[in-house]
PDB file of N, CA and C in Angstrom:
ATOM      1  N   UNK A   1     167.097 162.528 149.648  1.00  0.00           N
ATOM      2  CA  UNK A   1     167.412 162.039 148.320  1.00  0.00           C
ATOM      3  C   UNK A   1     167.424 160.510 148.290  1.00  0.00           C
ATOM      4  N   UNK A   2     167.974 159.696 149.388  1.00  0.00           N
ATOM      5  CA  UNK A   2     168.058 158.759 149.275  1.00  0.00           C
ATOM      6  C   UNK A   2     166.662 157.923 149.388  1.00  0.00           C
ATOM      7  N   UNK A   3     165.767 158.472 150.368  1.00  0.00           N
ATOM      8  CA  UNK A   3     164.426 158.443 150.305  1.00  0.00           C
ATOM      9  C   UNK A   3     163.791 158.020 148.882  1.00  0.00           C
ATOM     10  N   UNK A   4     163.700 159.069 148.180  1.00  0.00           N
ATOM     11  CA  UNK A   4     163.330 159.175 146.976  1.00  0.00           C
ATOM     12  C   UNK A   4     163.726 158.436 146.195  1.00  0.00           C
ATOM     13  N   UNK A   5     165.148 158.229 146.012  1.00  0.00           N
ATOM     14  CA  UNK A   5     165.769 156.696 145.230  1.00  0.00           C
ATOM     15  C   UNK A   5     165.215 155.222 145.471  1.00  0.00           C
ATOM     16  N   UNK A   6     165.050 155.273 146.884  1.00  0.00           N
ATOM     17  CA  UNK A   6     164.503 153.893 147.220  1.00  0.00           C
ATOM     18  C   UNK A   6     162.842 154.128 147.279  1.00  0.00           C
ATOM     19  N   UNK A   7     161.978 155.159 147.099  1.00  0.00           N
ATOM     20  CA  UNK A   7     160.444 154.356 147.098  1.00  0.00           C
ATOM     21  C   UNK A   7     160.619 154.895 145.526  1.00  0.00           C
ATOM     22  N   UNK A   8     161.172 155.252 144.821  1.00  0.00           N
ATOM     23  CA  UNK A   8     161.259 155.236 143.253  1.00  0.00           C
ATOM     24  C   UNK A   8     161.652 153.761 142.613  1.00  0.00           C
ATOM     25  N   UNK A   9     162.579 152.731 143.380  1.00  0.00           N
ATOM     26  CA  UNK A   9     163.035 151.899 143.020  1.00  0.00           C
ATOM     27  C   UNK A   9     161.695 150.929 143.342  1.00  0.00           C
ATOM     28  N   UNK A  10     161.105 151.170 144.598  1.00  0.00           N
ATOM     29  CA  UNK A  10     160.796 150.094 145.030  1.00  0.00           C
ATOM     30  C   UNK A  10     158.843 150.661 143.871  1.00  0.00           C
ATOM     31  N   UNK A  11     158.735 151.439 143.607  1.00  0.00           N
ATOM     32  CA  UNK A  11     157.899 151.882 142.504  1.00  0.00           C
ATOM     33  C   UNK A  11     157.905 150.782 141.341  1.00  0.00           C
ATOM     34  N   UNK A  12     159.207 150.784 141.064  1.00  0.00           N
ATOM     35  CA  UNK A  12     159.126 150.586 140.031  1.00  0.00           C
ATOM     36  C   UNK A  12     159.311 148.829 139.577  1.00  0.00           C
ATOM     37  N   UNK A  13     159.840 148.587 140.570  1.00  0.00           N
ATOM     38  CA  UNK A  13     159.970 146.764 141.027  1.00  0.00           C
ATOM     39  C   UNK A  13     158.177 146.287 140.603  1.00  0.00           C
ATOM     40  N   UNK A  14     157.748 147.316 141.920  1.00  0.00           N
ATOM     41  CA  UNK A  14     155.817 146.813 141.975  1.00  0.00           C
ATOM     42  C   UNK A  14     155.060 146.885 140.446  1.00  0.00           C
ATOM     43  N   UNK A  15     155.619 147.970 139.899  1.00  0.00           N
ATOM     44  CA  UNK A  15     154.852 148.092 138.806  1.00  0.00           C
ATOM     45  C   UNK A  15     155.447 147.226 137.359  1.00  0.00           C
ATOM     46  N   UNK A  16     156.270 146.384 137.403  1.00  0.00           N
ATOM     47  CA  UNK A  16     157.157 144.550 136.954  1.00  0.00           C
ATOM     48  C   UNK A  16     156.717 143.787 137.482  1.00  0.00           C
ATOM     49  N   UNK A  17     155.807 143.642 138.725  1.00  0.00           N
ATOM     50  CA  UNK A  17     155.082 142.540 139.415  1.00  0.00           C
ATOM     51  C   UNK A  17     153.924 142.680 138.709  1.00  0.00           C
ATOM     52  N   UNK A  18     153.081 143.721 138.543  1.00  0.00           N
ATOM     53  CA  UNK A  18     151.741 143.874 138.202  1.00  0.00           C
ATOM     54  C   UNK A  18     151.797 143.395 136.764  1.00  0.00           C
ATOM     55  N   UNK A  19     152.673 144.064 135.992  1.00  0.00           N
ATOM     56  CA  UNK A  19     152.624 143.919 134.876  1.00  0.00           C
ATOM     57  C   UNK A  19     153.020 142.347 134.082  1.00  0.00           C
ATOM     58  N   UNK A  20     154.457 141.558 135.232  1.00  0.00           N
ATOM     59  CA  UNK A  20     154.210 140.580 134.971  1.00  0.00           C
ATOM     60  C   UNK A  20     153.239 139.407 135.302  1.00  0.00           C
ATOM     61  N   UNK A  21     152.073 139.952 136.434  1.00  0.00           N
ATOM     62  CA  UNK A  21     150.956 139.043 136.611  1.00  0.00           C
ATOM     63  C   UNK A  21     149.439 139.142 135.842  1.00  0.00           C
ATOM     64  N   UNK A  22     149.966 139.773 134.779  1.00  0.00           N
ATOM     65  CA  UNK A  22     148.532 139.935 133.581  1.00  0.00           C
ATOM     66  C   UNK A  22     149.045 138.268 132.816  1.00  0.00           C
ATOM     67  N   UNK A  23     147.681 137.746 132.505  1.00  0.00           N
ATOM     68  CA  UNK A  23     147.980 136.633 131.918  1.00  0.00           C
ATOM     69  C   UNK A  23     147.826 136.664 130.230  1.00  0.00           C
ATOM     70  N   UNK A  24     147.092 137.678 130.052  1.00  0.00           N
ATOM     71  CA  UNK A  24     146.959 137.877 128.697  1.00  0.00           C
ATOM     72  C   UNK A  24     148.375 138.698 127.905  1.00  0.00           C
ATOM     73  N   UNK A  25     148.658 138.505 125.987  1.00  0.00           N
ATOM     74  CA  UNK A  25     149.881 139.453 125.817  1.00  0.00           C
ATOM     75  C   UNK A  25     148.658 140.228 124.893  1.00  0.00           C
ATOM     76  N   UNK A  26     149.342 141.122 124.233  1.00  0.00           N
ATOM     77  CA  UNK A  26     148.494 142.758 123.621  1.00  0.00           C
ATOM     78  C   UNK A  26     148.117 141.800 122.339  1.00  0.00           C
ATOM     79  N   UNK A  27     148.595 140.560 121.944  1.00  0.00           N
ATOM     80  CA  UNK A  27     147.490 140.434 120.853  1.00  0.00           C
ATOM     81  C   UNK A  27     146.605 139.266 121.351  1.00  0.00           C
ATOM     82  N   UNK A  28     146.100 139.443 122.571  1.00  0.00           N
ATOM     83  CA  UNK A  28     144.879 138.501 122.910  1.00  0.00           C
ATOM     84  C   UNK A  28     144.794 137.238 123.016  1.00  0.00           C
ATOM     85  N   UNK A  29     146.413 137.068 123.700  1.00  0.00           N
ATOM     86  CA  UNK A  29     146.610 135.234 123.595  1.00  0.00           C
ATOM     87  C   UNK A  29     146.926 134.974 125.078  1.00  0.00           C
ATOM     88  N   UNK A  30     146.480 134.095 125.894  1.00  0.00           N
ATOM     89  CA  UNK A  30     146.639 133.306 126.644  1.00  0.00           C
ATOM     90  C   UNK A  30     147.368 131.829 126.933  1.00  0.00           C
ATOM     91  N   UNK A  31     148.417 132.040 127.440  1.00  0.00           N
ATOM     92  CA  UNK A  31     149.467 130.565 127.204  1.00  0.00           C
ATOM     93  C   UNK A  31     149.271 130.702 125.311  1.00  0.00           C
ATOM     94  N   UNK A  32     149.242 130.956 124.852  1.00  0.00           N
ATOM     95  CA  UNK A  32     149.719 130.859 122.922  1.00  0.00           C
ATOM     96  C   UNK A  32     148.759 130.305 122.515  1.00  0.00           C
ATOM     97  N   UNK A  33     147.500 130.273 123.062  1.00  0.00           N
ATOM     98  CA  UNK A  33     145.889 129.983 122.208  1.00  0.00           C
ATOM     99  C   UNK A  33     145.290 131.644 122.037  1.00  0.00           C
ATOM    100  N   UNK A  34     144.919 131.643 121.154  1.00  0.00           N
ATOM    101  CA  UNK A  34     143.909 133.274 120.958  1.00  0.00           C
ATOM    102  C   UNK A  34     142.897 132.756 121.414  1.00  0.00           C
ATOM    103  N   UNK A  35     142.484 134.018 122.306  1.00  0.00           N
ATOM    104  CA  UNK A  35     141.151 134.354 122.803  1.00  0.00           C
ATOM    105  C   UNK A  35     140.294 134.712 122.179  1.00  0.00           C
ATOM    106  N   UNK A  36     139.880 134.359 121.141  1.00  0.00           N
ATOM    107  CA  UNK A  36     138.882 134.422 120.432  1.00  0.00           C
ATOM    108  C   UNK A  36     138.971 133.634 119.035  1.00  0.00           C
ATOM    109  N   UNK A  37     137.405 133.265 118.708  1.00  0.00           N
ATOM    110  CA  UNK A  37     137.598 132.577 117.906  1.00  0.00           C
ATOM    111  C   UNK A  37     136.222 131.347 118.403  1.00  0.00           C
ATOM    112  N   UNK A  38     136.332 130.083 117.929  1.00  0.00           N
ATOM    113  CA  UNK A  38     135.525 128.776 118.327  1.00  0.00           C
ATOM    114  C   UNK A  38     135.846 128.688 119.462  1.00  0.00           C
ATOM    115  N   UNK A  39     135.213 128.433 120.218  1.00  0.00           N
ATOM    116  CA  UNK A  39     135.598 127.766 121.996  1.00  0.00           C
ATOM    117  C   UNK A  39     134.731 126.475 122.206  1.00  0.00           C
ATOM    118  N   UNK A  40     135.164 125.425 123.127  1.00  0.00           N
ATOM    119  CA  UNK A  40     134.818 124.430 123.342  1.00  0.00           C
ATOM    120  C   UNK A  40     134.968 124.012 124.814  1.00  0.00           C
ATOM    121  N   UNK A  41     134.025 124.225 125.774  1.00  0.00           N
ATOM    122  CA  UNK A  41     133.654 123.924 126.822  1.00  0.00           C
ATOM    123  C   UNK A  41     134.172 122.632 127.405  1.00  0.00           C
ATOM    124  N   UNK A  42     135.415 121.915 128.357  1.00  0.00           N
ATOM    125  CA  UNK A  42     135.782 120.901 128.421  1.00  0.00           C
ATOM    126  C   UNK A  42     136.101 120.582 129.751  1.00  0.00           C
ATOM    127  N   UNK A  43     136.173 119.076 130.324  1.00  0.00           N
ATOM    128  CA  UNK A  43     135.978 119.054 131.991  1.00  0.00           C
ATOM    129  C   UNK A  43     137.313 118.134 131.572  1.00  0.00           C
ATOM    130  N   UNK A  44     137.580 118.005 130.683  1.00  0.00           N
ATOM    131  CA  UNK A  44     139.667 116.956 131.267  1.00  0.00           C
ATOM    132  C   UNK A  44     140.110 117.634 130.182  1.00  0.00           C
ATOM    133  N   UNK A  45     141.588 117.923 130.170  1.00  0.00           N
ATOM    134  CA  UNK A  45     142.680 118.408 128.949  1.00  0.00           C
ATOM    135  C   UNK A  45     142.160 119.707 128.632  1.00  0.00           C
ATOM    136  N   UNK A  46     142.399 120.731 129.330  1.00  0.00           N
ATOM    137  CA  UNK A  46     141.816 122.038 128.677  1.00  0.00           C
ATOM    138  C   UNK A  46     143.418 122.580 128.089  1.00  0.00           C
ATOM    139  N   UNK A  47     142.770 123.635 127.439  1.00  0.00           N
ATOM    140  CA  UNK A  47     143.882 124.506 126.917  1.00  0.00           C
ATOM    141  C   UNK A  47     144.228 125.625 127.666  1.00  0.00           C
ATOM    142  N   UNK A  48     143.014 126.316 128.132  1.00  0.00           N
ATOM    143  CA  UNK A  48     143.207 127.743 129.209  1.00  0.00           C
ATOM    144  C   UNK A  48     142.176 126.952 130.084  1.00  0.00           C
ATOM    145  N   UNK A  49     142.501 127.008 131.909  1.00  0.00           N
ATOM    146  CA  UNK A  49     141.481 127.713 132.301  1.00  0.00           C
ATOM    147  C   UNK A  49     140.892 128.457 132.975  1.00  0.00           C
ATOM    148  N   UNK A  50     139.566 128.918 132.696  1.00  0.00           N
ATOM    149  CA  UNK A  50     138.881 130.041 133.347  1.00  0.00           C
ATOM    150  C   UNK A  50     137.732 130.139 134.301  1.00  0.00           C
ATOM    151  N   UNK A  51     137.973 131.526 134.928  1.00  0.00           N
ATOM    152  CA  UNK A  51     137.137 131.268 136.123  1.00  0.00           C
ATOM    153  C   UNK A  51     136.202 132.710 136.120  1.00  0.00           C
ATOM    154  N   UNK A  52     134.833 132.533 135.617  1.00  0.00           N
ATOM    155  CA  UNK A  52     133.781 133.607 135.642  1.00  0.00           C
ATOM    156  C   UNK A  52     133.799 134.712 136.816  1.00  0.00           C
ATOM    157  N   UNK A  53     134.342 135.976 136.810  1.00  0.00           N
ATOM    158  CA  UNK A  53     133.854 136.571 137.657  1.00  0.00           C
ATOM    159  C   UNK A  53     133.268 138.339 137.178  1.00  0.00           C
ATOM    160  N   UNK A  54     132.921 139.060 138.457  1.00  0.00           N
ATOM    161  CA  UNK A  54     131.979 140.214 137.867  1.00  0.00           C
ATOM    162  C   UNK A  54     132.785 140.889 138.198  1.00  0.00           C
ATOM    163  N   UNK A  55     133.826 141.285 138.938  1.00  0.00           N
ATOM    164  CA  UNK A  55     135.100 142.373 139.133  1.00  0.00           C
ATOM    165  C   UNK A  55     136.106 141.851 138.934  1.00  0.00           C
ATOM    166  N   UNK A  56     137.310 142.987 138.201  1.00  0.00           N
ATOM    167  CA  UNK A  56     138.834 142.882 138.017  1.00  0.00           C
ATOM    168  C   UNK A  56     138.852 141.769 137.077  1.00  0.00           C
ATOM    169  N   UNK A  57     138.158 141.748 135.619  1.00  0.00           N
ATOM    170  CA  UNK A  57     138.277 140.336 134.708  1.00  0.00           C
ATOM    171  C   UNK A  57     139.608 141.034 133.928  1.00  0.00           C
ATOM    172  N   UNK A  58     139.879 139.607 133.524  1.00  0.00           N
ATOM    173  CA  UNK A  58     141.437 139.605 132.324  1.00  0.00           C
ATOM    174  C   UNK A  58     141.052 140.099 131.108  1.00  0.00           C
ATOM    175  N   UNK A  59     139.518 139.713 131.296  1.00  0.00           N
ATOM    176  CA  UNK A  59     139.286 139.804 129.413  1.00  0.00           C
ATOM    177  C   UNK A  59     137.628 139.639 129.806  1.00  0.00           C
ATOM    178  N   UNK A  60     137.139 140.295 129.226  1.00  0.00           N
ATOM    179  CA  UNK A  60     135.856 140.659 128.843  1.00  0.00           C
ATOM    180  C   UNK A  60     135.210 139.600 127.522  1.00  0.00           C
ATOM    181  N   UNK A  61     134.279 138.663 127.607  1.00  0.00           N
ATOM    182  CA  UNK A  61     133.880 138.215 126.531  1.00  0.00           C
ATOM    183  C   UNK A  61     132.710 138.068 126.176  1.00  0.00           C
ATOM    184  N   UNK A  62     132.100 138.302 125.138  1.00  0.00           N
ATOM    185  CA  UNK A  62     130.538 138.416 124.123  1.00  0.00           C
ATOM    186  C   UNK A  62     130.677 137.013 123.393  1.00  0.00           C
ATOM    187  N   UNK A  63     129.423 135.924 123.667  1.00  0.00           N
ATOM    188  CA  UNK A  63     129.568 135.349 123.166  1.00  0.00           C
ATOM    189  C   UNK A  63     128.848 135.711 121.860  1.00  0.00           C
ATOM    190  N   UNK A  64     129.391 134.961 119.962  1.00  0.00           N
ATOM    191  CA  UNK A  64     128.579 135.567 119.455  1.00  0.00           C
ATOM    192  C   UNK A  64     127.842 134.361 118.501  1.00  0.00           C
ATOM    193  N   UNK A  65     127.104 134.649 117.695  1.00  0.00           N
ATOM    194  CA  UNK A  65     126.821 133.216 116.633  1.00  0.00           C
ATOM    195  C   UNK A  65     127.571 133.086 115.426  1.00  0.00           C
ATOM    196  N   UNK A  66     128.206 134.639 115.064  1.00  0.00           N
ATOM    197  CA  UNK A  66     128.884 134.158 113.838  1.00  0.00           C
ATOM    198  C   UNK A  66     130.283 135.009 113.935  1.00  0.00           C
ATOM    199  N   UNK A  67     131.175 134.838 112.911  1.00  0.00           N
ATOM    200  CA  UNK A  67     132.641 135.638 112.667  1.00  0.00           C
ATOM    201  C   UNK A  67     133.102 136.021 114.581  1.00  0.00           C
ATOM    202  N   UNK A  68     133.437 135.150 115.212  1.00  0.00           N
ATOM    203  CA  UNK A  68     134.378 135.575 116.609  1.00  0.00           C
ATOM    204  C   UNK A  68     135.798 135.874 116.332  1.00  0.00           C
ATOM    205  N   UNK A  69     136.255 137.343 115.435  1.00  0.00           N
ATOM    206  CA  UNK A  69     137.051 137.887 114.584  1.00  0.00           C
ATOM    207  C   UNK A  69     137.807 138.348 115.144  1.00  0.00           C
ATOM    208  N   UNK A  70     137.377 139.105 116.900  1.00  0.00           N
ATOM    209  CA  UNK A  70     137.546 140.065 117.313  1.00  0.00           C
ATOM    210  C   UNK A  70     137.824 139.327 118.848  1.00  0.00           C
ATOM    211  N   UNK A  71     139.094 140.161 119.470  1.00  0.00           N
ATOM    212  CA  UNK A  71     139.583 139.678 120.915  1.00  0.00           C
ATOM    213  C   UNK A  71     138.250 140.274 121.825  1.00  0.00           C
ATOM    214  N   UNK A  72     137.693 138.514 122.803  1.00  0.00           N
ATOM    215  CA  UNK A  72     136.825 138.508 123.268  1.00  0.00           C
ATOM    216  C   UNK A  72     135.596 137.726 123.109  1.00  0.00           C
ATOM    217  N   UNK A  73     135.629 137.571 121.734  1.00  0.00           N
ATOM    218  CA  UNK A  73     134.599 136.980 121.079  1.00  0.00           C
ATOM    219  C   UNK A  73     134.726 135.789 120.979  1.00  0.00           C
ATOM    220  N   UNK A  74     133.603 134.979 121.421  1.00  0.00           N
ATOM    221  CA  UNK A  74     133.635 133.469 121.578  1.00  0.00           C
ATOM    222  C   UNK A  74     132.684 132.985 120.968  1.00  0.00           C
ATOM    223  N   UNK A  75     132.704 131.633 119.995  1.00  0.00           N
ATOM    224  CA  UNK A  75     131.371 131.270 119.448  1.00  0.00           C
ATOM    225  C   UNK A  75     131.598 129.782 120.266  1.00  0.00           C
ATOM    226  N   UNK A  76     130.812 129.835 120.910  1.00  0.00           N
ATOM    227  CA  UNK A  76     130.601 128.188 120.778  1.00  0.00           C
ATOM    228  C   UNK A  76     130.299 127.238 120.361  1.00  0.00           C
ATOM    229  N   UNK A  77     131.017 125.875 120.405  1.00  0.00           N
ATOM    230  CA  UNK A  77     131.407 124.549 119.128  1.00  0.00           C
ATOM    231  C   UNK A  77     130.884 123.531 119.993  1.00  0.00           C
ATOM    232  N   UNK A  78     130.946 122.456 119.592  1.00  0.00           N
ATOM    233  CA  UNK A  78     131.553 120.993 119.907  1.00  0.00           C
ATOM    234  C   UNK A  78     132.330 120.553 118.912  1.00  0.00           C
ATOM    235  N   UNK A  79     132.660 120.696 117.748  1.00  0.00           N
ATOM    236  CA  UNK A  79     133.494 120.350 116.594  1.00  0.00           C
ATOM    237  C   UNK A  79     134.720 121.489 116.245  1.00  0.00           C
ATOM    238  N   UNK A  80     135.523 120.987 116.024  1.00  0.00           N
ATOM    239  CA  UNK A  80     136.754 121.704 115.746  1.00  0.00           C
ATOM    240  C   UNK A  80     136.801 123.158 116.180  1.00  0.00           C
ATOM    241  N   UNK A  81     137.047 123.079 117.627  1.00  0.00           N
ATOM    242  CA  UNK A  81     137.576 123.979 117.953  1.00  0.00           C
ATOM    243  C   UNK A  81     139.225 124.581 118.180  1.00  0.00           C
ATOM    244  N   UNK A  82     139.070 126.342 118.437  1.00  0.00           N
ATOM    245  CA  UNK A  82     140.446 126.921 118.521  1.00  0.00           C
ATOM    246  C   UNK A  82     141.191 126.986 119.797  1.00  0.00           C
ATOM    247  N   UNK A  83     140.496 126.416 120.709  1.00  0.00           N
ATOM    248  CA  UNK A  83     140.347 126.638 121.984  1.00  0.00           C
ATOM    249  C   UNK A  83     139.647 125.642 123.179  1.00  0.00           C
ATOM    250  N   UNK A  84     140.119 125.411 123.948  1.00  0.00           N
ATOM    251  CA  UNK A  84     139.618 124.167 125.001  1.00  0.00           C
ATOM    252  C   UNK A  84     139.447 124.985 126.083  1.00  0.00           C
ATOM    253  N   UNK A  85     138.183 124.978 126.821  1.00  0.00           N
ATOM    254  CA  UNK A  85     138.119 125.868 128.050  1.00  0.00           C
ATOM    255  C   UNK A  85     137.852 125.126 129.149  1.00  0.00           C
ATOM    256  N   UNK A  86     138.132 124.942 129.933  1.00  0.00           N
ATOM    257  CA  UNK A  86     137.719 124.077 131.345  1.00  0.00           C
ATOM    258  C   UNK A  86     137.059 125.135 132.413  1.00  0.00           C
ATOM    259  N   UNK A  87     136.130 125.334 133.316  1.00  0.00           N
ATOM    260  CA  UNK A  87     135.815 126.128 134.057  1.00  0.00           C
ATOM    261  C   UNK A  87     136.318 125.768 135.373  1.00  0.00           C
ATOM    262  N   UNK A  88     136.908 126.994 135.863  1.00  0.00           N
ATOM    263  CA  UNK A  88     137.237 126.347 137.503  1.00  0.00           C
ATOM    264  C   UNK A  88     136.889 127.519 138.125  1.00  0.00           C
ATOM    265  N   UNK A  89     137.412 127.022 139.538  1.00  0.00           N
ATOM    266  CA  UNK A  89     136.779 128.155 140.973  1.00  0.00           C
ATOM    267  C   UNK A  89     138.571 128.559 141.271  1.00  0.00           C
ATOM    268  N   UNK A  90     138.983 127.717 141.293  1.00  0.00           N
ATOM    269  CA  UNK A  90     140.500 128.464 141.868  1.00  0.00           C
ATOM    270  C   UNK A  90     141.593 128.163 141.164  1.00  0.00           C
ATOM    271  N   UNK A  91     142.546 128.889 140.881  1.00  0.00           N
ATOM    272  CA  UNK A  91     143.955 128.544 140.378  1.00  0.00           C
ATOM    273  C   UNK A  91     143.592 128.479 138.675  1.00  0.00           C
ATOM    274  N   UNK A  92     142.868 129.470 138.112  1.00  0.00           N
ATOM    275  CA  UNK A  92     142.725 129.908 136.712  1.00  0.00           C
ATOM    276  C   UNK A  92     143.995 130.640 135.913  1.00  0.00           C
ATOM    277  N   UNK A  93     144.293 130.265 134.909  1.00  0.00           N
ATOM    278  CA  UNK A  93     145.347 130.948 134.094  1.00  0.00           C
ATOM    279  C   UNK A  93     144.309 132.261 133.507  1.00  0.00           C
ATOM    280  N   UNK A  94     143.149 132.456 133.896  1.00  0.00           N
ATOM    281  CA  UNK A  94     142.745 133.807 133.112  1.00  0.00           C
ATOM    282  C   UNK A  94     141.120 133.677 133.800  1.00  0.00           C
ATOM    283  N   UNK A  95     140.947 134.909 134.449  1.00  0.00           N
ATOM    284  CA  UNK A  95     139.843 135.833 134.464  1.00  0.00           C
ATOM    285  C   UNK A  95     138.678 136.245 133.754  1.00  0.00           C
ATOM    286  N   UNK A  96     137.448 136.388 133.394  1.00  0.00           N
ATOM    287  CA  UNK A  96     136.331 136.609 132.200  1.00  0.00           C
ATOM    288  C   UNK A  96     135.470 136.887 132.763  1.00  0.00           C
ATOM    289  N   UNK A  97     135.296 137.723 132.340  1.00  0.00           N
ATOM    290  CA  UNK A  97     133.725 138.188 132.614  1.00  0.00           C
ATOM    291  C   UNK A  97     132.762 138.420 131.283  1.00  0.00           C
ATOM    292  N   UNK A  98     131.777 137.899 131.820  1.00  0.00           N
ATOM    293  CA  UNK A  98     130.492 137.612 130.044  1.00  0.00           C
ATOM    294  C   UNK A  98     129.888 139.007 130.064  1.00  0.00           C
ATOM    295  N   UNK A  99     130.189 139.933 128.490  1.00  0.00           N
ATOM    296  CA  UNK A  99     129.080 141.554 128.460  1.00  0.00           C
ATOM    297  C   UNK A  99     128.500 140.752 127.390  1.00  0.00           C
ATOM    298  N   UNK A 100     127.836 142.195 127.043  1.00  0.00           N
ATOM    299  CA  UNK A 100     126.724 142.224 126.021  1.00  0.00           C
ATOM    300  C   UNK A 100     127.581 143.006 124.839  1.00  0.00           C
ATOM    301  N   UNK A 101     128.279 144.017 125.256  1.00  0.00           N
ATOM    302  CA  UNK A 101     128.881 145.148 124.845  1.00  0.00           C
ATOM    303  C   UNK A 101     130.286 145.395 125.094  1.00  0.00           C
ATOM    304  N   UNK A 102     131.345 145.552 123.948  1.00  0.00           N
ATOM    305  CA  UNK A 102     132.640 145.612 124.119  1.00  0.00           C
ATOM    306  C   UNK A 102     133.428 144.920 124.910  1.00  0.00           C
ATOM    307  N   UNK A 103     133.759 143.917 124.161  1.00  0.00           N
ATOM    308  CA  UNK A 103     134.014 142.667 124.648  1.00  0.00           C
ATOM    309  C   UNK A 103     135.675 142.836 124.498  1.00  0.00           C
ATOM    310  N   UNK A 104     136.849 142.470 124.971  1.00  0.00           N
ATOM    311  CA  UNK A 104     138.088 142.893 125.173  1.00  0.00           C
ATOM    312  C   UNK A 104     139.226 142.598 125.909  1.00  0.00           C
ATOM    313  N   UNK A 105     140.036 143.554 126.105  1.00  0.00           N
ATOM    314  CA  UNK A 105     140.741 143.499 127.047  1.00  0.00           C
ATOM    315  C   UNK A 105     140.504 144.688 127.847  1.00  0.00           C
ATOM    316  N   UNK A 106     140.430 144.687 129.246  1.00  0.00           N
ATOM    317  CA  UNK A 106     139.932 146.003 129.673  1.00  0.00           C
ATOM    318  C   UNK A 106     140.548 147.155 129.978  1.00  0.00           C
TER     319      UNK A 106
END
């Protein structure tokens, strides 16, 4: 019994780690910028940044040309953007990977 109490506890600790190391919240915001919308490509003062990869992404994104309405969807700017993105290799506040198709949270 006591067994069971402690890998139930220790269950449930791990699954408060996982959950508090998602960087995104359920309405598609990162640090309190939405993920979607205008984006603007930037190398000093970003707002989020992100690091391209092809497994385990935070968020799935389609870039599109018009209405980026929808979590995921990125249009790209140089003028008034919703969003500042910096690209990096290590120590990213968020994950992405570029589809074609159903663009999201995964």
């Amino acid at each position: 019994m006591k067994r069971f109490l402690l890998l139930s506890a220790t269950l449930l600790l791990l699954s408060f780690t996982f959950i508090a190391d998602t960087p995104l919240t359920k309405d598609c915001k990162c640090k309190d910028f939405k993920m979607y919308g205008k984006v603007k490509f930037v190398n000093n003062f970003p707002d989020v940044k992100v690091q391209f990869v092809e497994n385990f992404p935070d968020l799935k994104v389609k870039y599109v040309e018009h209405f980026p309405d929808e979590c995921g969807e990125w249009q790209i700017v140089e003028n008034f953007p919703d969003v500042k993105i910096q690209i990096v290799e290590n120590f990213p506040d968020l994950k992405v990977k570029i589809v074609n198709n159903f663009p999201g949270i995964p």
